[in-house]
C-alpha atoms as a PDB file:
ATOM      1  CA  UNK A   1      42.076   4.722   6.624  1.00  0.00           C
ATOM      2  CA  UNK A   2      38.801   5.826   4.822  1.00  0.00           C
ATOM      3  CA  UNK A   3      37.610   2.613   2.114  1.00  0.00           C
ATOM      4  CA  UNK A   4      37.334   3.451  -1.540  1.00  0.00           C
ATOM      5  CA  UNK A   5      33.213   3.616  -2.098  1.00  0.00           C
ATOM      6  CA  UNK A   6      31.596   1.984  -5.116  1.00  0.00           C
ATOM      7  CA  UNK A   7      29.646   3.952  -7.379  1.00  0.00           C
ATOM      8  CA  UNK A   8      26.310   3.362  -9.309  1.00  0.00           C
ATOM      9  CA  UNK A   9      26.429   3.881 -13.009  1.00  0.00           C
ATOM     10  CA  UNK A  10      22.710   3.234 -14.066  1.00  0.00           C
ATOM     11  CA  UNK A  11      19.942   1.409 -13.211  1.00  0.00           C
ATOM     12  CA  UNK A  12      19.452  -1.591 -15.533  1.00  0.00           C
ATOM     13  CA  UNK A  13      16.285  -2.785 -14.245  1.00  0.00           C
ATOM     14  CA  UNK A  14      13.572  -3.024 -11.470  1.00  0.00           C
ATOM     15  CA  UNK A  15      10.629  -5.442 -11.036  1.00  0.00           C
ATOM     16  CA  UNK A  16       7.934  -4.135  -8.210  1.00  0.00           C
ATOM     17  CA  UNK A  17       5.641  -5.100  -5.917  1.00  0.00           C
ATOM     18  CA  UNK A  18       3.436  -3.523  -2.937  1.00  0.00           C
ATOM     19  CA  UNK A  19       6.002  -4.190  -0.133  1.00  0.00           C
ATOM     20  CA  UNK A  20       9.518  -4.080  -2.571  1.00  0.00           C
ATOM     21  CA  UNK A  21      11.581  -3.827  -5.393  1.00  0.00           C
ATOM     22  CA  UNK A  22      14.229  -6.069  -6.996  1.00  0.00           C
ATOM     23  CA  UNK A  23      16.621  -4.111  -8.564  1.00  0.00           C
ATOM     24  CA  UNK A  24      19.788  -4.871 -10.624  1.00  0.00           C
ATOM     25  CA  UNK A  25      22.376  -1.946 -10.828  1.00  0.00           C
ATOM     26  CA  UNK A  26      25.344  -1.448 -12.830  1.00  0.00           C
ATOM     27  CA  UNK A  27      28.248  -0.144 -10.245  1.00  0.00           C
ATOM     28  CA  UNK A  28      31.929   0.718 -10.331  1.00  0.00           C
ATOM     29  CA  UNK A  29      34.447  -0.980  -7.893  1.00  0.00           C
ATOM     30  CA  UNK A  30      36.765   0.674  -6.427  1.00  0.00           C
ATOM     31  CA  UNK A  31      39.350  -0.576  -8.916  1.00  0.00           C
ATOM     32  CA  UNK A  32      37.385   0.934 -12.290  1.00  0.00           C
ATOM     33  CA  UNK A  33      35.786  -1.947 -13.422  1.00  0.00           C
ATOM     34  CA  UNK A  34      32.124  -2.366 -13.439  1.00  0.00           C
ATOM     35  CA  UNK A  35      30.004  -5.257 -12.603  1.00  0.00           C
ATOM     36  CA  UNK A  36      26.373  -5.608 -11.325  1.00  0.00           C
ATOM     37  CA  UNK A  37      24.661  -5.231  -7.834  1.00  0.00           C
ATOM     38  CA  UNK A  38      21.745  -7.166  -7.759  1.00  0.00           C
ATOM     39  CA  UNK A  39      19.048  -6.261  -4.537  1.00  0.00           C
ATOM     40  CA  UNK A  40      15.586  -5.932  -2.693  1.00  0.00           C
ATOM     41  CA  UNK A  41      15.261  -1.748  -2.240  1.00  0.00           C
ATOM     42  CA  UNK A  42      12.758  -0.352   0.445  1.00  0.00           C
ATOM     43  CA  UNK A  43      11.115   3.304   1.548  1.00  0.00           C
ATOM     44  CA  UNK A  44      12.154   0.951   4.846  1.00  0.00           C
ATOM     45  CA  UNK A  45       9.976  -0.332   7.919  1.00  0.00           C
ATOM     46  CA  UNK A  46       9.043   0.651  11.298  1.00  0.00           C
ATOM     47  CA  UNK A  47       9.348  -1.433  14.209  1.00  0.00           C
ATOM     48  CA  UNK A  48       7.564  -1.209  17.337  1.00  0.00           C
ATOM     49  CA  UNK A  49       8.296  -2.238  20.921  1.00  0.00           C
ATOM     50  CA  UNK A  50       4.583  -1.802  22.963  1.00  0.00           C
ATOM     51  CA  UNK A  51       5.053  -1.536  26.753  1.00  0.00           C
ATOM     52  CA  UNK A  52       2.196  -2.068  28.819  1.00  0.00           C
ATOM     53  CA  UNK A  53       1.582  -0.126  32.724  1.00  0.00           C
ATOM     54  CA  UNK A  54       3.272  -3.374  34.271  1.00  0.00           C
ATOM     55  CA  UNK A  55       6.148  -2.994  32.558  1.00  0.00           C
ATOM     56  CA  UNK A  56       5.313  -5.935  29.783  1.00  0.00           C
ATOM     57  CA  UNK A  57       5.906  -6.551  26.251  1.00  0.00           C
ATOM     58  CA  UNK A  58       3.225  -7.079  23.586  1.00  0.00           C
ATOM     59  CA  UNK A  59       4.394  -9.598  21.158  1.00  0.00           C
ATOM     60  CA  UNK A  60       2.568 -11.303  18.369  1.00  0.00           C
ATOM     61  CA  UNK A  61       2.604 -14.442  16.957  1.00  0.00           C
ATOM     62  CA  UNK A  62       2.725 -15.134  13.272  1.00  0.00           C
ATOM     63  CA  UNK A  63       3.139 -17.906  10.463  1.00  0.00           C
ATOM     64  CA  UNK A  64       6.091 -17.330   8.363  1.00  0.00           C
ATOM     65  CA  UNK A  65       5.574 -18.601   4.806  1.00  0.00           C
ATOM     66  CA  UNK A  66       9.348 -18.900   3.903  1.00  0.00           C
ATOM     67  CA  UNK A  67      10.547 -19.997   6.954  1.00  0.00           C
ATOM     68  CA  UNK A  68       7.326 -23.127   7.534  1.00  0.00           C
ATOM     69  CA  UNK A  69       6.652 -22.134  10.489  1.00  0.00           C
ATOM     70  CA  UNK A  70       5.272 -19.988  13.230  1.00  0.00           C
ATOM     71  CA  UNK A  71       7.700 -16.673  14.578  1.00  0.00           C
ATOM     72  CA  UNK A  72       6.871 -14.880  17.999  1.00  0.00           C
ATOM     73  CA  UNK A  73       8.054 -11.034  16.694  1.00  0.00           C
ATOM     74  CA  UNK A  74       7.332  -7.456  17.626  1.00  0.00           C
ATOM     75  CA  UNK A  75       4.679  -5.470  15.448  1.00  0.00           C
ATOM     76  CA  UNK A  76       6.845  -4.245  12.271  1.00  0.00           C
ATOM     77  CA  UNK A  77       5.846  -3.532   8.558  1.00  0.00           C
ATOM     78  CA  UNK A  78       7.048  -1.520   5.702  1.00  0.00           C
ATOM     79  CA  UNK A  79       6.840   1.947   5.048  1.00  0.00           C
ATOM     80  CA  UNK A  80       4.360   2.854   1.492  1.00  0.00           C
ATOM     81  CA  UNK A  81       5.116   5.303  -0.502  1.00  0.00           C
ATOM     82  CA  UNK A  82       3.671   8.744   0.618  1.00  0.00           C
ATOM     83  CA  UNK A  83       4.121   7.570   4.563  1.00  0.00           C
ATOM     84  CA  UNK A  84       6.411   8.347   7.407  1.00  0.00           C
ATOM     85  CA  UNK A  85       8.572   5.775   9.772  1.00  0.00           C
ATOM     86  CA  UNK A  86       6.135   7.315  12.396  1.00  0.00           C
ATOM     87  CA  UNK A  87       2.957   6.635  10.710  1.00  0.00           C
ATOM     88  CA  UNK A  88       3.860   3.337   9.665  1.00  0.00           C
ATOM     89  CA  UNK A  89       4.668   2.756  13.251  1.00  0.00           C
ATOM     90  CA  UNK A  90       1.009   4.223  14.714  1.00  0.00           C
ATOM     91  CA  UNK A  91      -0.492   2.055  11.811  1.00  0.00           C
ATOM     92  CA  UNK A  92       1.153  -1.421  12.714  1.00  0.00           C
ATOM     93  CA  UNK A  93       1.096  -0.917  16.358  1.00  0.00           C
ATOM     94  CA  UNK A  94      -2.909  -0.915  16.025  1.00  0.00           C
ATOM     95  CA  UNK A  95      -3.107  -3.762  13.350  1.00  0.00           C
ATOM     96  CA  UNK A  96      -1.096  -6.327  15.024  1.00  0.00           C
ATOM     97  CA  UNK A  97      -1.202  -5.415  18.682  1.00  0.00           C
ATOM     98  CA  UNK A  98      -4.781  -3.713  18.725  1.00  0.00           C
ATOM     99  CA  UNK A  99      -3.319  -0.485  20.915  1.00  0.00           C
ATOM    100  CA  UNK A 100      -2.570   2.807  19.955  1.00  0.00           C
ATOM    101  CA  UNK A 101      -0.053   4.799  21.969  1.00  0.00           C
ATOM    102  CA  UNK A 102      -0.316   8.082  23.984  1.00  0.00           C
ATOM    103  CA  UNK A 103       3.242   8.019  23.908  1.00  0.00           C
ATOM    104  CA  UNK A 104       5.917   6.933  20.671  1.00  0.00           C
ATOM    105  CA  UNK A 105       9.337   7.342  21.195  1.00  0.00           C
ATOM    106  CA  UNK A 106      12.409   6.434  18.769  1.00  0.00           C
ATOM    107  CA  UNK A 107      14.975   3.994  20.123  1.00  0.00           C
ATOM    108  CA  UNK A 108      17.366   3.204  17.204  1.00  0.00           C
ATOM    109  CA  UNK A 109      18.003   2.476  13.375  1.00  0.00           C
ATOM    110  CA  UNK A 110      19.438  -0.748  11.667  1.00  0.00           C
ATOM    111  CA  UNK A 111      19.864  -2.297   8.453  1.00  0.00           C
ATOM    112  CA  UNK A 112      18.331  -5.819   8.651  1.00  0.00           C
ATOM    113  CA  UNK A 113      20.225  -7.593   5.873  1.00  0.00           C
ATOM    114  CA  UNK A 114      23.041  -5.262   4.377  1.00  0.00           C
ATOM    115  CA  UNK A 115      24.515  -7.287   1.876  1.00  0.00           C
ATOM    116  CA  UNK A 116      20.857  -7.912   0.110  1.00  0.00           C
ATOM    117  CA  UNK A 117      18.925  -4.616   1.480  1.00  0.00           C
ATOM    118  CA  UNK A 118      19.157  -0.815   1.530  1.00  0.00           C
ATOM    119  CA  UNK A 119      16.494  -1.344   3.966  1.00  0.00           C
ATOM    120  CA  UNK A 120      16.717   0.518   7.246  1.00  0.00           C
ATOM    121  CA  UNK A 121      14.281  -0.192  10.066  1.00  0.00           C
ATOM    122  CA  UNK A 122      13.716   2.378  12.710  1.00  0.00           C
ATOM    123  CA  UNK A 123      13.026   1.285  16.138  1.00  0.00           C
ATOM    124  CA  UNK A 124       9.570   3.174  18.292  1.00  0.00           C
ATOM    125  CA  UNK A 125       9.110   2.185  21.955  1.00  0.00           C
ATOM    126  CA  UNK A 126       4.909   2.084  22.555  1.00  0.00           C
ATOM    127  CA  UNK A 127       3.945   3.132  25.955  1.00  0.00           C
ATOM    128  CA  UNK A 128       0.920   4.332  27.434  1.00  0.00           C
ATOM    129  CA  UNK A 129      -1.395   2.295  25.300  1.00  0.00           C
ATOM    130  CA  UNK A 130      -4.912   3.095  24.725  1.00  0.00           C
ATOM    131  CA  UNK A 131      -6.985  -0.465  23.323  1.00  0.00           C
ATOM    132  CA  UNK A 132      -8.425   0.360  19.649  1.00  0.00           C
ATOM    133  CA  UNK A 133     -10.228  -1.867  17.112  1.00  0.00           C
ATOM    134  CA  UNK A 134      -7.559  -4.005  15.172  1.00  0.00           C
ATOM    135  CA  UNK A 135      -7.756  -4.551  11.870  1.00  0.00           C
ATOM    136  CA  UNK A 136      -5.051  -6.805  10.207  1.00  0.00           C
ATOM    137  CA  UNK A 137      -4.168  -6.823   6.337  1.00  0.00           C
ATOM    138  CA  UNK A 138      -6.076  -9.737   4.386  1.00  0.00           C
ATOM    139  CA  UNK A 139      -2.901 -11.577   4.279  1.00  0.00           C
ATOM    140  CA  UNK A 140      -2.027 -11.242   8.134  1.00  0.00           C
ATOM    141  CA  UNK A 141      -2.782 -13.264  10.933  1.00  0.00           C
ATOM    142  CA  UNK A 142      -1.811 -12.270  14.675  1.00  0.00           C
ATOM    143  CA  UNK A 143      -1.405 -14.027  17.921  1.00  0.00           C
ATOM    144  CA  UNK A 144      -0.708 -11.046  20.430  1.00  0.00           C
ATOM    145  CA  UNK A 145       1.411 -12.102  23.646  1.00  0.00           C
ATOM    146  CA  UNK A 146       2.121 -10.447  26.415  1.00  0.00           C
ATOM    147  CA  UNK A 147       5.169 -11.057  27.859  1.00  0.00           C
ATOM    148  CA  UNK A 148       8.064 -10.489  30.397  1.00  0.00           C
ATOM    149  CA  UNK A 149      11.397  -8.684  29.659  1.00  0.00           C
ATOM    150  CA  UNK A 150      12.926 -11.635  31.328  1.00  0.00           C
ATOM    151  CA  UNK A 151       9.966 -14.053  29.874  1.00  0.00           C
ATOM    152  CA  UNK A 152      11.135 -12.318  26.613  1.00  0.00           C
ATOM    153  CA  UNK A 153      14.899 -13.503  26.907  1.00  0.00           C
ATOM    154  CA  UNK A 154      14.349 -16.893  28.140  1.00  0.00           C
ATOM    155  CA  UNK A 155      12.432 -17.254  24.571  1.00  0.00           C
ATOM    156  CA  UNK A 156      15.907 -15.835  22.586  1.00  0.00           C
ATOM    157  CA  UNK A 157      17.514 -19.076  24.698  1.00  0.00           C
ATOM    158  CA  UNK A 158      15.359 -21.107  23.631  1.00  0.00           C
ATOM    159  CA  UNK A 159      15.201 -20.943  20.111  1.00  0.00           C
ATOM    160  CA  UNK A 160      11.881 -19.850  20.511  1.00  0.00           C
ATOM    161  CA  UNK A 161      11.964 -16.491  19.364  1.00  0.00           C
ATOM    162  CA  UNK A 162      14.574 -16.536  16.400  1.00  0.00           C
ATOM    163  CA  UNK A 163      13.380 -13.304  14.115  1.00  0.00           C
ATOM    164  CA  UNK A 164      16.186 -11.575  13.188  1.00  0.00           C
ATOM    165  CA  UNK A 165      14.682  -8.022  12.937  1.00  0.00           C
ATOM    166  CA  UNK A 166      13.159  -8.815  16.327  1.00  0.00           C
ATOM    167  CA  UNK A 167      16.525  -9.854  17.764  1.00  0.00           C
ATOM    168  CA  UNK A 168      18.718  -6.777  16.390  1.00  0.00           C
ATOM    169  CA  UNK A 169      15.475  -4.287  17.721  1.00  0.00           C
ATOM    170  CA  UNK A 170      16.221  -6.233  21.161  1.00  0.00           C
ATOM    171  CA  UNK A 171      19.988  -5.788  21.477  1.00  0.00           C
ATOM    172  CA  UNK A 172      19.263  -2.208  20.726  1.00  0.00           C
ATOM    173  CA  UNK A 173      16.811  -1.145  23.267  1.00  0.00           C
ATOM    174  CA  UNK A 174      17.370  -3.961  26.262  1.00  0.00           C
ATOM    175  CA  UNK A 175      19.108  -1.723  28.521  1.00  0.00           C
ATOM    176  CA  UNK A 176      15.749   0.175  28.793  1.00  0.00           C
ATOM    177  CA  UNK A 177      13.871  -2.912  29.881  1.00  0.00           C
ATOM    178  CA  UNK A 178      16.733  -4.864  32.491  1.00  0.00           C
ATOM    179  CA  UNK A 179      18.143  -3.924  35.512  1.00  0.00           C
END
């Protein structure tokens, strides 16, 4: 059984920012009537997963305003207009981490937040990493970790690691990283 789709009508209005847009659409259910879709639209965001020689993660360590607290997280950010999932990638990979990698590879798409989003985030795995100068937005502050697969999982028990774009990237590539 295929489900009826709901279709936009119009736009009926948009407020911006660097990072985002709230938008409010009119849309027709799939029984005629029409009603409004109110949420956050993005060009998306690239997440990265940097593996070192020895087989380790490099995590970083932020404060997260809404949340009050601190978040252990792999490198992400969003995607500006003009750039690619790949260049956003590159880019973040040296700002929060301080490496660039000799090797990028895609792991894996998802959609962080599908009732609220049309966000997708696509997933790079960082190896071969070459140390570069890093050089965080004015609003970003990093703690990088380095870190065990294992290390890595024992945090996701804990509670100490509780991001959900980090935890979705993990369930998606940890068959590369445990045997």
């Amino acid at each position: 059984m295929s489900l009826r789709e709901w279709k936009k009508k119009r736009q009926l209005s948009e407020t911006k920012n660097q990072w985002w847009s709230y938008r409010k659409d009119e849309v027709i259910l799939p029984s005629g009537k029409t009603g409004e879709y109110h949420f956050v639209h993005t060009n998306g965001s690239s997440m990265l997963i940097p593996v070192l020689e020895s087989g380790k993660l490099i995590v970083v360590k932020q404060y997260r305003y809404l949340a009050e607290r601190e978040s252990i997280e792999f490198a992400c950010g969003s995607v500006k207009d003009g750039s690619t999932f790949e260049e956003t990638a590159k880019l973040e990979l040296a700002e929060e981490t301080g490496y660039a990698a000799g090797e990028l590879s895609f792991a894996g798409e998802f959609n962080p937040y599908n009732g609220v989003t049309d966000e997708m985030c696509k997933i790079f795995i960082a190896r071969n990493l070459i140390s570069v100068t890093s050089v965080p937005d004015e609003t970003e502050e990093f703690e990088k970790i380095i870190i065990s697969p294992s290390e890595f999982e024992q945090k996701i028990e804990t509670g100490e690691i509780w991001d959900g774009m980090t935890l979705a990237a993990w369930m998606i590539v940890r068959k590369n990283f445990l045997k």
